[in-house]
Protein backbone atom coordinates (compact mmCIF):
# COMPACT_ATOMS: atom_id res chain seq x y z
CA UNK A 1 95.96 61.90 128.23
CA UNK A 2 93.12 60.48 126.96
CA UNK A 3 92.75 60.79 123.01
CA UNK A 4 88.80 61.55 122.99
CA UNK A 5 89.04 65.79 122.49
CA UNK A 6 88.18 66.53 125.19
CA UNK A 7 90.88 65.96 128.25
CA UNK A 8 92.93 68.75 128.46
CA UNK A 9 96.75 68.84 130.25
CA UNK A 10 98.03 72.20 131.96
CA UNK A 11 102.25 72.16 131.28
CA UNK A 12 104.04 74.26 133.36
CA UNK A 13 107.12 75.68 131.59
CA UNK A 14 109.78 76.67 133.84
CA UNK A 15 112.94 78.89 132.20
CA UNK A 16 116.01 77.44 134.39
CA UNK A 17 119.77 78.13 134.49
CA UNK A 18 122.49 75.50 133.69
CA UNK A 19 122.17 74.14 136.87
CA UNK A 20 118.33 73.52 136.88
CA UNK A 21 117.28 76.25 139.14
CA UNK A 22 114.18 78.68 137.79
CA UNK A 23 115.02 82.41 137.25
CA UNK A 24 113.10 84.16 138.84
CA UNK A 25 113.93 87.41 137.17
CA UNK A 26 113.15 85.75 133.51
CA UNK A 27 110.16 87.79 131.94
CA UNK A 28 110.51 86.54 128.39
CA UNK A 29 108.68 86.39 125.76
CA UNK A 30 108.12 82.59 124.89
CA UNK A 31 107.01 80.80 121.84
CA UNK A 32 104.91 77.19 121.65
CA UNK A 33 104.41 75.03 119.29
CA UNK A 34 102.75 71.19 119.73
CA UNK A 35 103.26 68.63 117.03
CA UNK A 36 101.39 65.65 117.38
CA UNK A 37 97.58 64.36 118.28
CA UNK A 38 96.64 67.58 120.73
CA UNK A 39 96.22 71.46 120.26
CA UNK A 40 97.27 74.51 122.25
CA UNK A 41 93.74 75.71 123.87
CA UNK A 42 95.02 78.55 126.60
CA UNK A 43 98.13 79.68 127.90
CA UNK A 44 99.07 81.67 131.08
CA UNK A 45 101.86 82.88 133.18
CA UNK A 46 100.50 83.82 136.64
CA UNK A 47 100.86 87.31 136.62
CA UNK A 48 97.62 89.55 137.54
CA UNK A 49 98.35 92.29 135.67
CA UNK A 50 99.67 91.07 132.55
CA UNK A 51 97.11 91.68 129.44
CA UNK A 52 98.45 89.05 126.53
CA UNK A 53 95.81 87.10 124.60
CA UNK A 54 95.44 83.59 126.36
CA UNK A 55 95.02 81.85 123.10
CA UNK A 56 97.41 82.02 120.69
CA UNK A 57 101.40 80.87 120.68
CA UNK A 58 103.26 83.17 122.16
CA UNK A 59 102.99 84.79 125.84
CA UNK A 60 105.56 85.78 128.34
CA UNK A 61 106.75 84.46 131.30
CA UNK A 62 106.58 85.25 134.91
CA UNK A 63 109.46 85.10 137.73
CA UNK A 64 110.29 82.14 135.08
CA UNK A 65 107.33 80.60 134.58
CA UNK A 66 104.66 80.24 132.38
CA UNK A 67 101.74 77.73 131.60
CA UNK A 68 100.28 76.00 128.16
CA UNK A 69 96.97 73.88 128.52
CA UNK A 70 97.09 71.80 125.80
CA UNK A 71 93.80 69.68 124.53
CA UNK A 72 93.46 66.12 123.00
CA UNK A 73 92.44 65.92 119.39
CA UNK A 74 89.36 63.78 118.94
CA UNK A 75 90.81 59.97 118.28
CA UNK A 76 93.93 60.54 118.95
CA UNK A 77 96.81 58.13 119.85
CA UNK A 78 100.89 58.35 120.00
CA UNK A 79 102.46 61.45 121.47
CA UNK A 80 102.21 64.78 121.09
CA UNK A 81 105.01 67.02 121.91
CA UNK A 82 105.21 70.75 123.18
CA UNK A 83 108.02 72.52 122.49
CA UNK A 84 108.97 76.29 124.22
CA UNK A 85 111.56 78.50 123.00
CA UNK A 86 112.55 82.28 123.50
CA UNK A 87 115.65 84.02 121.49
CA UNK A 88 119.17 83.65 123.29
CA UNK A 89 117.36 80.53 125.22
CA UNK A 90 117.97 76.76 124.36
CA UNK A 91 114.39 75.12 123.32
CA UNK A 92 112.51 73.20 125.50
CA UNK A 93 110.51 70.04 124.71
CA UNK A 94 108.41 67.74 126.46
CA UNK A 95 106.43 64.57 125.22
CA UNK A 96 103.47 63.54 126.33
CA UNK A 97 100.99 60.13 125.79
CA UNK A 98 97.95 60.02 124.47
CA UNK A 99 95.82 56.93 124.88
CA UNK A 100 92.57 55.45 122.56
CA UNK A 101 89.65 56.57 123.81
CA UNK A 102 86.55 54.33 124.23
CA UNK A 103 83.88 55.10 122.41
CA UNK A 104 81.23 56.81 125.09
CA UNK A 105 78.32 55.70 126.00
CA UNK A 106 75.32 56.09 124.08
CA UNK A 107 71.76 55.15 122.92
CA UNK A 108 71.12 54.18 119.73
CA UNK A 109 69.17 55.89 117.42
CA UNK A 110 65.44 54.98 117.05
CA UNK A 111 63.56 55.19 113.64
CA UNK A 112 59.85 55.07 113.82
């Protein structure tokens, strides 16, 4: 990701067995956090007819999945990372890199 505040990274989050294979019958409440140079800006699950607030940092998941768009913050550089957990679940974490942004383009400012 780019660290200028504005690119912005959907994460799918996937709740799996022991073996690696989503559950598809896993409709669990999920909690996200993100440490690090970005920000949680929307979050999802796929379902049609489900009602939770898409902002926030908690939402359910559906058939096993769920989705977090996370945002640079404005000069930011390192990694950020995104961590998903849900009670009787082991925590989920994923890291991400955020690279300096250049500085955009632009014209200088005139004074008469």
């Amino acid at each position: 990701m780019t660290g200028d505040g504005n690119d912005a990274q959907p994460i799918t989050v996937l709740i799996v067995d022991t073996k690696g294979r989503v559950v598809p019958t896993a409709d669990l409440p999920v909690t996200f956090s993100v440490s690090g140079p970005a920000t949680i800006i929307g979050l999802n699950n796929g379902d049609p007819t489900n009602h939770e607030p898409e902002k926030g940092s908690q939402h359910s998941t559906y058939r096993g999945l769920a989705q977090v768009i996370v945002q640079s913050k404005l000069a930011g550089r390192g990694a950020f990372t995104l961590r998903a957990a849900s009670p009787g679940l082991v925590a989920g974490e994923a890291s991400v890199n955020v690279i300096a942004a250049p500085e955009p383009p632009a014209v200088a400012e005139i004074h008469p």
